[in-house]
Protein backbone atom coordinates (compact mmCIF):
# COMPACT_ATOMS: atom_id res chain seq x y z
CA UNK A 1 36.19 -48.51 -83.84
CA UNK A 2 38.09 -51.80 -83.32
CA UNK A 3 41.39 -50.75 -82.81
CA UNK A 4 44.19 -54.16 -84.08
CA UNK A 5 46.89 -54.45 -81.33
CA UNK A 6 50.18 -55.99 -81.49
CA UNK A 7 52.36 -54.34 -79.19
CA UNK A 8 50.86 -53.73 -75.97
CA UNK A 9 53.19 -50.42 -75.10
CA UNK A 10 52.44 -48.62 -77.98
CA UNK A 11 48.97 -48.00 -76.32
CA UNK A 12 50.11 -45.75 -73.98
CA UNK A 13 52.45 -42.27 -74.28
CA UNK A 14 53.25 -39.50 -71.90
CA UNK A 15 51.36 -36.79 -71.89
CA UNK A 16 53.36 -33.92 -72.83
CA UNK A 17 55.14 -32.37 -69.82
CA UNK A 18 54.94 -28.75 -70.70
CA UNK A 19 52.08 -27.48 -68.63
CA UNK A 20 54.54 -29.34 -65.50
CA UNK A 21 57.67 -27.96 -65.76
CA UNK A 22 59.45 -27.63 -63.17
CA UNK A 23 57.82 -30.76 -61.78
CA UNK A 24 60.52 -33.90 -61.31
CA UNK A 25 59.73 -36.32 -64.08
CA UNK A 26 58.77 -39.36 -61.65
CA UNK A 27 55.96 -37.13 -60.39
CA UNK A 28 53.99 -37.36 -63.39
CA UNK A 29 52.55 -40.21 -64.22
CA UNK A 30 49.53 -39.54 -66.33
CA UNK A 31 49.04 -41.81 -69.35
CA UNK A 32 46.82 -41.14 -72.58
CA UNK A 33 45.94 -44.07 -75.34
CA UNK A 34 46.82 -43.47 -78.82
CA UNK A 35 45.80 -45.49 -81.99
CA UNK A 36 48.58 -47.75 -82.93
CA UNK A 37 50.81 -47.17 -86.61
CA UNK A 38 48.00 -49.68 -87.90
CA UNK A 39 45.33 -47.27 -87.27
CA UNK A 40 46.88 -44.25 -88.24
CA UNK A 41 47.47 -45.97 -91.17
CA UNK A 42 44.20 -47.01 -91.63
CA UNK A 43 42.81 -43.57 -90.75
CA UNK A 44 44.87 -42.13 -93.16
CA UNK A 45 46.74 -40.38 -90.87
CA UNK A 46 50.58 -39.12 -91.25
CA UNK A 47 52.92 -40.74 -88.60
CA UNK A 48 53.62 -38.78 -84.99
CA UNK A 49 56.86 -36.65 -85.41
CA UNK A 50 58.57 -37.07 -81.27
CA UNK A 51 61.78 -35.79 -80.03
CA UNK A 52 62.96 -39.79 -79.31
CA UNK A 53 62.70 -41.16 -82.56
CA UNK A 54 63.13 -37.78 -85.10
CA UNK A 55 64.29 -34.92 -83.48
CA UNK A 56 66.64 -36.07 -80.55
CA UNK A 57 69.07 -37.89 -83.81
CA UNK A 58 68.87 -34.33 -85.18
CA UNK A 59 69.91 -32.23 -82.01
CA UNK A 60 73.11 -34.84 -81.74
CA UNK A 61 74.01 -33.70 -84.93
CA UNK A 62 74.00 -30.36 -85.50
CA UNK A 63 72.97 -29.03 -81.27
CA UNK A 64 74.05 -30.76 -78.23
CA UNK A 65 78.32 -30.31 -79.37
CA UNK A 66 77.44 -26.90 -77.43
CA UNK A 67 74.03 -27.05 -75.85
CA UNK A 68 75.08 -29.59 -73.02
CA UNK A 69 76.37 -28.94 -69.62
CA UNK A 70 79.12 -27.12 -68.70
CA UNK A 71 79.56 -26.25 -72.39
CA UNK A 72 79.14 -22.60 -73.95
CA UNK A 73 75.36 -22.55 -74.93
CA UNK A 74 73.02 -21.32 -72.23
CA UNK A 75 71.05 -24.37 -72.01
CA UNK A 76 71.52 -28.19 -72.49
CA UNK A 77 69.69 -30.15 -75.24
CA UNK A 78 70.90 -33.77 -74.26
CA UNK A 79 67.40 -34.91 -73.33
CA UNK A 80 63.34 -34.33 -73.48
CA UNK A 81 63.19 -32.84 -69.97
CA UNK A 82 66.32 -30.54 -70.99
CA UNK A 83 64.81 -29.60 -74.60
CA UNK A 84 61.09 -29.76 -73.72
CA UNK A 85 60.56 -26.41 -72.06
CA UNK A 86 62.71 -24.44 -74.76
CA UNK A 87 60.90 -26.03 -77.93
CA UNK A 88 58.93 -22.83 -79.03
CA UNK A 89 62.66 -21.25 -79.10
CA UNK A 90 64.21 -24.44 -80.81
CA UNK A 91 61.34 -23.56 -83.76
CA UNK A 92 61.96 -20.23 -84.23
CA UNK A 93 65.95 -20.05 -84.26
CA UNK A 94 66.37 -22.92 -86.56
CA UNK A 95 63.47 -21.60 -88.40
CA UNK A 96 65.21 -18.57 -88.97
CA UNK A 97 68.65 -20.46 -89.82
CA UNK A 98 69.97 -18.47 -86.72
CA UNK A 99 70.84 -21.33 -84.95
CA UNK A 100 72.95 -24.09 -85.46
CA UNK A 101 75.19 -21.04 -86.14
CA UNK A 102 76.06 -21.43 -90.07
CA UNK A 103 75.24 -18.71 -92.32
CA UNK A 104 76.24 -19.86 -95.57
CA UNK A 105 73.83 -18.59 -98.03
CA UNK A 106 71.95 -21.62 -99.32
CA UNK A 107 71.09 -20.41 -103.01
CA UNK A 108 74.30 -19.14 -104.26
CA UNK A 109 77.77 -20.08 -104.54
CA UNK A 110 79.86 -24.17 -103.66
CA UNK A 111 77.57 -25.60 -100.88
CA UNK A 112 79.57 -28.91 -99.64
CA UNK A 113 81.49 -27.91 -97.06
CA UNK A 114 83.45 -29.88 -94.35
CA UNK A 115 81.75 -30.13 -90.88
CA UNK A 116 78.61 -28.80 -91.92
CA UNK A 117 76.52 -28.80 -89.19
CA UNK A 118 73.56 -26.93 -90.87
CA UNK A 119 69.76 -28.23 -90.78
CA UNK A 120 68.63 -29.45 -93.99
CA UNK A 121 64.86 -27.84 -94.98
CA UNK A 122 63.67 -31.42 -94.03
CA UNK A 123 65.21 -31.68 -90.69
CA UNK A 124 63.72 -28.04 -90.16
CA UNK A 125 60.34 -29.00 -91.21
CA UNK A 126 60.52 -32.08 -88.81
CA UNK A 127 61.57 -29.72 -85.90
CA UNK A 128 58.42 -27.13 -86.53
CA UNK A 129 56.35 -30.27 -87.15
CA UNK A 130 56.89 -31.62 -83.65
CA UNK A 131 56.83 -27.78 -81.53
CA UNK A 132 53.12 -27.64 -83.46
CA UNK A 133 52.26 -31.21 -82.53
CA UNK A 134 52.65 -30.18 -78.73
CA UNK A 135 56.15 -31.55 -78.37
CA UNK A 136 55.36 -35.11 -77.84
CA UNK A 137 58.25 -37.28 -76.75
CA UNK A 138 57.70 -40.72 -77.70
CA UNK A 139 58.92 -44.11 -77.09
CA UNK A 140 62.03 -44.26 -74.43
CA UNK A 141 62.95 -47.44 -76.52
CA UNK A 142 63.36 -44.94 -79.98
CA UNK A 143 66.12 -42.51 -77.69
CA UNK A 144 69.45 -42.60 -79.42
CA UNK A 145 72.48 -43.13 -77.40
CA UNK A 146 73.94 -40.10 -76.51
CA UNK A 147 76.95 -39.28 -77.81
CA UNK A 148 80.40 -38.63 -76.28
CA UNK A 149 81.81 -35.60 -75.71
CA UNK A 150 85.05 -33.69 -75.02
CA UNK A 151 85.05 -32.06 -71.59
CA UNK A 152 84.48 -27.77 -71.97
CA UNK A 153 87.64 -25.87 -73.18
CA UNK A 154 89.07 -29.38 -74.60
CA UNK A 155 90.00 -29.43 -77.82
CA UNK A 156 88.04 -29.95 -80.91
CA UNK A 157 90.73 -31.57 -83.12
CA UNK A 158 90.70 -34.69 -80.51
CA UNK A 159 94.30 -34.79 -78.48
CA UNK A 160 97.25 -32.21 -79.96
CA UNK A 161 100.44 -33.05 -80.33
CA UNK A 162 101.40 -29.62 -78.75
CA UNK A 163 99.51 -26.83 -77.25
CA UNK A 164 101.36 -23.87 -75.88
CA UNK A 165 99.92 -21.35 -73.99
CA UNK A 166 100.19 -17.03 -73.47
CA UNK A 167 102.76 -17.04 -70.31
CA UNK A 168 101.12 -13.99 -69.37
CA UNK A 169 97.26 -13.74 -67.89
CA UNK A 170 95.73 -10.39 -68.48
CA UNK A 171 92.70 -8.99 -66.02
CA UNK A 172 90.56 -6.99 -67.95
CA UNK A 173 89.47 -4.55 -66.08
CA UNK A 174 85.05 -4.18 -66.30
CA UNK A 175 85.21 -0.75 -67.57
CA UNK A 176 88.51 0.13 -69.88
CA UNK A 177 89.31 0.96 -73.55
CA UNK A 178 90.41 -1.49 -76.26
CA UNK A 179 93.62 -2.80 -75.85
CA UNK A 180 96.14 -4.72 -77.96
CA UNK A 181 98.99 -6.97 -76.28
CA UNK A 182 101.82 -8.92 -77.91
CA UNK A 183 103.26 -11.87 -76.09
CA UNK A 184 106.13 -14.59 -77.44
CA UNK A 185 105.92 -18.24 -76.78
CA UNK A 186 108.64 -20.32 -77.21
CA UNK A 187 107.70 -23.66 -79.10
CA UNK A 188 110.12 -26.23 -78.00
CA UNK A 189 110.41 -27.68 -81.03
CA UNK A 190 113.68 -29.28 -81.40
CA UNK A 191 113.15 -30.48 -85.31
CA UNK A 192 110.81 -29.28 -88.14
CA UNK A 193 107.34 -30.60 -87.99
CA UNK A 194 103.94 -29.68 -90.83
CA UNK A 195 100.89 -29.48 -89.45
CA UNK A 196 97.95 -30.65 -90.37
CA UNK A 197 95.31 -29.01 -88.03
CA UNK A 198 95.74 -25.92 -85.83
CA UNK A 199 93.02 -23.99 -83.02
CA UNK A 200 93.41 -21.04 -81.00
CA UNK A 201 90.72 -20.19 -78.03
CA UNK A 202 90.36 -18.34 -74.91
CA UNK A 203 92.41 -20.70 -72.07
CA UNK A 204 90.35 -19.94 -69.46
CA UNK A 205 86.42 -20.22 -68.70
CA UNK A 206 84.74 -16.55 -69.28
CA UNK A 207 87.67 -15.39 -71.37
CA UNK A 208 85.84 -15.46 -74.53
CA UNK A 209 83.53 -12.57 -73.28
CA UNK A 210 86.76 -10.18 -73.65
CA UNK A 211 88.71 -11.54 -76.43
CA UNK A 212 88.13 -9.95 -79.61
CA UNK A 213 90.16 -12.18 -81.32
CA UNK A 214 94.15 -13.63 -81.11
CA UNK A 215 96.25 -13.69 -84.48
CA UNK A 216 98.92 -16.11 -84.22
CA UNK A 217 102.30 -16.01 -86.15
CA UNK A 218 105.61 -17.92 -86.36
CA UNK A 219 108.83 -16.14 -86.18
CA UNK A 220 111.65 -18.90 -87.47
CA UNK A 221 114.93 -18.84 -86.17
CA UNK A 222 116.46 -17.17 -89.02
CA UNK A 223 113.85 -14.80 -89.67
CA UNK A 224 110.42 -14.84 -91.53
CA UNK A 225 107.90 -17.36 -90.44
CA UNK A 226 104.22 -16.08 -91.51
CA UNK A 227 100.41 -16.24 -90.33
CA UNK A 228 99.34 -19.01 -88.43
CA UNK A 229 95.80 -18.65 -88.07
CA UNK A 230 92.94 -16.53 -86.03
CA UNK A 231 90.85 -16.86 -83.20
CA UNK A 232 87.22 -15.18 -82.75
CA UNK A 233 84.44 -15.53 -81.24
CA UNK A 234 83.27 -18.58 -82.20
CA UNK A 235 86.15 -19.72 -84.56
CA UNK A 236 86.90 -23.77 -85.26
CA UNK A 237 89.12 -25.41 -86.00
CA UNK A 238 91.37 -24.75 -89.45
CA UNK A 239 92.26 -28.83 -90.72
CA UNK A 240 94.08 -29.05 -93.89
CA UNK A 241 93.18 -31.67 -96.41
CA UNK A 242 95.57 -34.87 -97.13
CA UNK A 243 98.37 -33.96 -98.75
CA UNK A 244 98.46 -29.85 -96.99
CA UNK A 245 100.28 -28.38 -94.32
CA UNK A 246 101.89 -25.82 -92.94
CA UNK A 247 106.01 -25.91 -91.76
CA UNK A 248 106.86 -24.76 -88.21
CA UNK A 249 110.33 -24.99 -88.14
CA UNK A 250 112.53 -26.07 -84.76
CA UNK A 251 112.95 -23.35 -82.64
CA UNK A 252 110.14 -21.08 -83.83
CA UNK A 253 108.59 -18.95 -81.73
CA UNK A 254 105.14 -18.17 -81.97
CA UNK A 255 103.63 -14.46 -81.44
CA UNK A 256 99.84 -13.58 -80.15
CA UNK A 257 98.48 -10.59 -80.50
CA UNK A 258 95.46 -10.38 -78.52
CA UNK A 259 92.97 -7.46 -78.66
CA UNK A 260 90.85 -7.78 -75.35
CA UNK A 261 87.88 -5.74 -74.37
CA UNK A 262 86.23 -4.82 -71.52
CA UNK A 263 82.13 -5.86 -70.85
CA UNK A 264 81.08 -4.68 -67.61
CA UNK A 265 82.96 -7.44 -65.38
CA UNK A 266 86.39 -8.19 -64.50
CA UNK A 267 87.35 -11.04 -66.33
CA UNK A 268 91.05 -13.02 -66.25
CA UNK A 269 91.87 -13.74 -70.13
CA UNK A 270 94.66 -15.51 -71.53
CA UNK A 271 94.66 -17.71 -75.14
CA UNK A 272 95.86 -21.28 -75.94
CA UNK A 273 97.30 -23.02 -79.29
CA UNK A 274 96.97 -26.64 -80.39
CA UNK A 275 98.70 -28.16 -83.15
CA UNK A 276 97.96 -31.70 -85.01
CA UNK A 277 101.28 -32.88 -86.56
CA UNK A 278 101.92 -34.97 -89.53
CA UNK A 279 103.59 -37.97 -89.03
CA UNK A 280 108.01 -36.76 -88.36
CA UNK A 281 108.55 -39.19 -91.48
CA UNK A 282 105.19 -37.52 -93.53
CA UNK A 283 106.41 -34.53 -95.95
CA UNK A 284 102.45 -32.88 -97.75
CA UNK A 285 102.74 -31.87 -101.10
CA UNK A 286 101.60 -28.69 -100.73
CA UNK A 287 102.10 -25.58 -97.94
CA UNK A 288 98.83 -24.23 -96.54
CA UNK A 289 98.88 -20.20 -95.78
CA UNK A 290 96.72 -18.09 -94.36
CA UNK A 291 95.89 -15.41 -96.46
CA UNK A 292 94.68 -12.16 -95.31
CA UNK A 293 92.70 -11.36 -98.05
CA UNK A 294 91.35 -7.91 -100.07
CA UNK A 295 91.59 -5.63 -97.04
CA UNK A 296 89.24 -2.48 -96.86
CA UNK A 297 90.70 -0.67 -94.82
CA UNK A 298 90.25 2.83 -96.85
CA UNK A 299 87.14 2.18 -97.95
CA UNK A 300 84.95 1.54 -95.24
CA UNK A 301 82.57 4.58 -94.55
CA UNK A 302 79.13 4.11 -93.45
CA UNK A 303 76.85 7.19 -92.71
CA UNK A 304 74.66 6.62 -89.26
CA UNK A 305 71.38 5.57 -90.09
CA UNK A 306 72.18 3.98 -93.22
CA UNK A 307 73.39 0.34 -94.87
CA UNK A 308 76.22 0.54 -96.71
CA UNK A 309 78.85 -2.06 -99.11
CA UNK A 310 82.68 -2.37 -99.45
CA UNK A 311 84.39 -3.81 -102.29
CA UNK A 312 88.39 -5.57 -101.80
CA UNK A 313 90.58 -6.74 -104.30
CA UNK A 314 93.05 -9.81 -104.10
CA UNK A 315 95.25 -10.80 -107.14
CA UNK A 316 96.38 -14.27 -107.26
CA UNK A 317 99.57 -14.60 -109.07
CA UNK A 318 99.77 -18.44 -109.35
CA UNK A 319 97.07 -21.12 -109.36
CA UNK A 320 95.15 -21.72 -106.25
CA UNK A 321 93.26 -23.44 -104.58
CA UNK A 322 91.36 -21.98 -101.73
CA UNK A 323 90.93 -24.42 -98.66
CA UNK A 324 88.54 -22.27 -96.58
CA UNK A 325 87.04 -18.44 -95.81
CA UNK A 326 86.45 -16.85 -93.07
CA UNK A 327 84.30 -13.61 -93.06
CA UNK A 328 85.48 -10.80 -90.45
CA UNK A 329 83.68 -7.72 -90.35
CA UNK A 330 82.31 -6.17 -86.90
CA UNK A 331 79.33 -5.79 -85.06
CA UNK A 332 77.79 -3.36 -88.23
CA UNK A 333 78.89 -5.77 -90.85
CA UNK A 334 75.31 -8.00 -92.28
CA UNK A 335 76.83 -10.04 -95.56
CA UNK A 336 79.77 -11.22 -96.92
CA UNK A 337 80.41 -12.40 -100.22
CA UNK A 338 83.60 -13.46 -102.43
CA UNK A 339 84.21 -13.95 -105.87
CA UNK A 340 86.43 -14.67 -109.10
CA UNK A 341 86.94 -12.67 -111.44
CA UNK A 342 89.14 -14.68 -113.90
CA UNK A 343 91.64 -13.73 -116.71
CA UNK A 344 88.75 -14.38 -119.23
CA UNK A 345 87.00 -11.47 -117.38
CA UNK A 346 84.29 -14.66 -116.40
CA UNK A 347 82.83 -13.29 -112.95
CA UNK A 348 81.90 -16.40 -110.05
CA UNK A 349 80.58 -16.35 -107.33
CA UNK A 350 82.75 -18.69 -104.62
CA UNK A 351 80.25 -18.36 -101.63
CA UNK A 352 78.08 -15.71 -99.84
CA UNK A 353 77.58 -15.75 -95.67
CA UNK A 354 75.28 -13.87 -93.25
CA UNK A 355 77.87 -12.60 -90.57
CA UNK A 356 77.67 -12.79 -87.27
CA UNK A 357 80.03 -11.23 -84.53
CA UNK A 358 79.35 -13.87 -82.50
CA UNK A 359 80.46 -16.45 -84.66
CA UNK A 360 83.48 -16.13 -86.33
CA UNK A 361 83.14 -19.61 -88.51
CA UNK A 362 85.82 -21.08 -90.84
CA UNK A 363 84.33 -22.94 -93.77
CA UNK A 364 86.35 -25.14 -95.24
CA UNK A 365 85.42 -26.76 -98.73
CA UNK A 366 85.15 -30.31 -99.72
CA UNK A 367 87.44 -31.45 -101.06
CA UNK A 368 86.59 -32.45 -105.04
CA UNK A 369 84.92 -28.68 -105.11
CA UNK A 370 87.57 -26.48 -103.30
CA UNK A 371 87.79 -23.84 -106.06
CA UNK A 372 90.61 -24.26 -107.95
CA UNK A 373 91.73 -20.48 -109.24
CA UNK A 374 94.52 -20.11 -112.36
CA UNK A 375 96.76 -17.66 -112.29
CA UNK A 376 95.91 -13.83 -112.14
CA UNK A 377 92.74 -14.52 -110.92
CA UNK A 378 91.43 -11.66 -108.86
CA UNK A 379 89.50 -12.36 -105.67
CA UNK A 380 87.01 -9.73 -105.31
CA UNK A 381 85.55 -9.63 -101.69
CA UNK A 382 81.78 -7.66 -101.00
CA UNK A 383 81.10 -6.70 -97.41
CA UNK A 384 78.02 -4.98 -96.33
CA UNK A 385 76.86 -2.97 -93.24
CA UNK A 386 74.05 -2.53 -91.49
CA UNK A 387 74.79 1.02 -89.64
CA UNK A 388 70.64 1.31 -88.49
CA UNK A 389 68.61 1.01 -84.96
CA UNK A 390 67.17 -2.18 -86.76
CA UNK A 391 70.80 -4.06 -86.54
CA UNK A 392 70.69 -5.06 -82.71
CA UNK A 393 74.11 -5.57 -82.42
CA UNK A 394 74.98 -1.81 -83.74
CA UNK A 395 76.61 -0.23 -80.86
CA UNK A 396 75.62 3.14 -81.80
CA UNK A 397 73.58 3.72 -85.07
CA UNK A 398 73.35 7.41 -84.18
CA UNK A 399 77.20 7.71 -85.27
CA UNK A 400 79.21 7.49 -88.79
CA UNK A 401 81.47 3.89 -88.59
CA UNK A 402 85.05 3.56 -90.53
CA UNK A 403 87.84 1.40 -90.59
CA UNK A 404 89.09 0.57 -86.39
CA UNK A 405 90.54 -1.85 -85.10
CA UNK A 406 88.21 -1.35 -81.84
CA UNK A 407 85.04 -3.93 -81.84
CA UNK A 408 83.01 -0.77 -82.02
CA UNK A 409 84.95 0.24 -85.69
CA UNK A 410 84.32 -2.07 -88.54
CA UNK A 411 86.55 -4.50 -91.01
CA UNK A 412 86.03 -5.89 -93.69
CA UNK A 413 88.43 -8.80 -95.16
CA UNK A 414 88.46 -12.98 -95.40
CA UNK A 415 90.72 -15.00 -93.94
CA UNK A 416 91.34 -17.83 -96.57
CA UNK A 417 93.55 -20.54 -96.24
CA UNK A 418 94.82 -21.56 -99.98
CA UNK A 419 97.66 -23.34 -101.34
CA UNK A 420 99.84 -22.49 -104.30
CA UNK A 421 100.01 -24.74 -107.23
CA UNK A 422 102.23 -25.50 -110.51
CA UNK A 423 100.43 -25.16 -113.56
CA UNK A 424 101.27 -28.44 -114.55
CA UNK A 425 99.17 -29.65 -111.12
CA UNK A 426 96.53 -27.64 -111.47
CA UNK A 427 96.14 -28.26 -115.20
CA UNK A 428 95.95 -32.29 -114.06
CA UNK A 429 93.67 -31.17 -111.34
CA UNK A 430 91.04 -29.48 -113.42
CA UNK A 431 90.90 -32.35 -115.88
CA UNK A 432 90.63 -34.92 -113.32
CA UNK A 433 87.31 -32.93 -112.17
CA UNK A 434 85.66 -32.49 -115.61
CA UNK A 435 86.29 -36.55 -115.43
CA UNK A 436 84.48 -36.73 -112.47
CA UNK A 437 81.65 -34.52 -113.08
CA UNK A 438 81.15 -36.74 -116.44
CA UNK A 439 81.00 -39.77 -114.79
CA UNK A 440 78.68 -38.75 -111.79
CA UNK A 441 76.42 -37.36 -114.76
């Protein structure tokens, strides 16, 4: 067969390095011809999927924020040598939609979210496609440039304004009980500031392995204050939309409570908070709160051996609209789902999420379909429970599981950060999306 030629490199590829790794890439330098795109075309045959070209753009995306070095994944992703040997792997976790960790249900419920680093059933199918091609990785030429990264333990909202810090650094001990501590951080605020983007995480390398999670709160000079927001394992970061914030007032102090436990290994633990301010001369409409919603904490009694489902209740006593949820239920817990059920008695589903206790994930909505909730709408939250041997992360499926606040108890509410509205805005808002939904049809 005459094969047509027009770029002289393209005759020539790498032979896949899996049957050498652990070989240094300069010591292989066997070379294999391949038809050029002409002759595939010609042969009818459907262009090579590599990792330079198709699946390197995706990893950049959706991977490499956590699979690089020094970062919290076990292994980097930034390049073919890195990614080559674990490409069986890569198949079957995003396969399985277990990794890049997002577990928003794909068939029910608002599916534009912000931040959504979840694979799309074509960038899946390009993934599998290249694992069952061999792994081929392509032109050099094709490689996108890498991205650029914060350093490990820097902060995803880019540079605070102000991060403050637990003044005390617990040890926690290898083998102990659950324990709770309380600690008070003086701000240093000297004049009101809104925020418009908050995180909480472990401070210190290895301190996420013992930190259940950190609730922070603000305690104002002359007394209330309110939620802040949460940390857990795997929690981002909460960022309210134009026009939302939350008030810290000067002089507040902010309070952690920190539930730590022990895993086998003394580990040094101690939490940080970040804060993105509004401009001093920028007032936001609207006041973000966290809401610490349809608690169950009665209701939660799961029989060893045995899946079981929780139902909380929420009323909302003036329009809202919800910003972002946050599952938390414990190792047992499999599902999450919330709903509203409105004055009309009309039943919706808002969104449904796998749960993981490794990944503690805020989803925050677009923007233009946040829902917007009238007044005496009930939020009805479903939680369910896997209490069997086939739930690996059960710590004990021989044993009946209630309401604890240990990891090895259960929970079962959303965090969901919401503001309040006036009718008059929310009556302005709805119309101005049934004029937007007839004009994108």
């Amino acid at each position: 067969m005459r094969v047509e030629v027009t770029d002289v490199s393209s005759l020539f590829r790498a032979r896949t390095l899996g049957r050498f790794i652990g070989l240094p890439a300069c010591a292989i330098a066997v070379f294999t011809a391949y038809p050029t795109v002409s002759a595939q075309r010609a042969a009818g045959a459907a262009p090579q999927v590599t990792f330079t070209k198709d699946v390197a753009p995706i990893l950049q995306r959706s991977c490499t924020k956590c699979h690089r070095p020094d970062s919290i994944a076990p292994m980097s992703l930034l390049n073919y040598e890195e990614a080559r040997p674990w490409a069986r792997s890569i198949k079957q976790r995003v396969s399985a939609r277990e990794m890049p960790p997002w577990f928003i249900e794909r068939n029910v419920g608002i599916q534009k979210f912000k931040d959504d680093q979840s694979l799309s059933d074509d960038e899946i199918a390009t993934i599998v496609k290249w694992v069952d091609s061999g792994a081929p990785r392509g032109n050099p030429a094709d490689m996108p440039q890498a991205p650029k990264f914060t350093r490990a333990y820097e902060w995803a909202m880019g540079t605070p304004d102000l991060v403050i810090s637990t003044p005390e650094i617990v040890t926690v001990p290898a083998v102990a009980p659950d324990w709770w501590t309380n600690q008070e951080i003086d701000t240093g605020l000297t004049e009101d500031r809104y925020i418009q983007a908050i995180e909480s995480k472990p401070m210190l390398p290895g301190s996420e392995k013992v930190i259940h999670h950190a609730t922070t709160s603000m305690r104002f000079p002359e007394g209330g204050g309110g939620q802040l927001n949460e940390y857990a394992v795997g929690k981002n970061v909460d960022v309210y939309p134009d026009g939302a914030g939350k008030l810290i007032k000067a002089g507040t102090k902010i309070t952690m409570n920190i539930h730590q436990h022990s895993i086998g290994e003394e580990i040094k633990a101690g939490v940080s908070v970040a804060f993105k301010f509004y401009p001093k001369d920028v007032v936001p409409k609207h006041v973000a709160v966290a809401l610490h919603t349809a608690d169950s904490y009665d209701s939660i009694d799961i029989p060893a051996g045995t899946v079981g489902r929780v139902d909380g209740y929420e009323l909302l006593t003036k329009p809202t609209k919800v910003l972002s949820f946050q599952p938390h239920l414990h190792n047992r817990g499999s599902r999450q789902c919330v709903e509203a059920i409105y004055p009309n008695g009309k039943i919706e589903t808002l969104s449904c999420a796998k749960h993981n206790f490794a990944w503690m994930i805020a989803y925050s909505y677009a923007d233009d379909v946040a829902p917007l909730l009238p007044a005496y709408t009930m939020l009805h939250v479903i939680s369910w429970y896997d209490n069997t041997a086939a739930n690996k992360y059960n710590p004990d499926a021989r044993n009946p599981v209630g309401f604890g606040n240990r990891s090895v108890d259960e929970m079962g509410f959303s965090w969901m950060n919401i503001y309040q509205m006036t009718d008059e805005e929310f009556t302005a808002e709805v119309a101005a999306r049934v004029r937007m939904k007839q004009t994108n049809h």
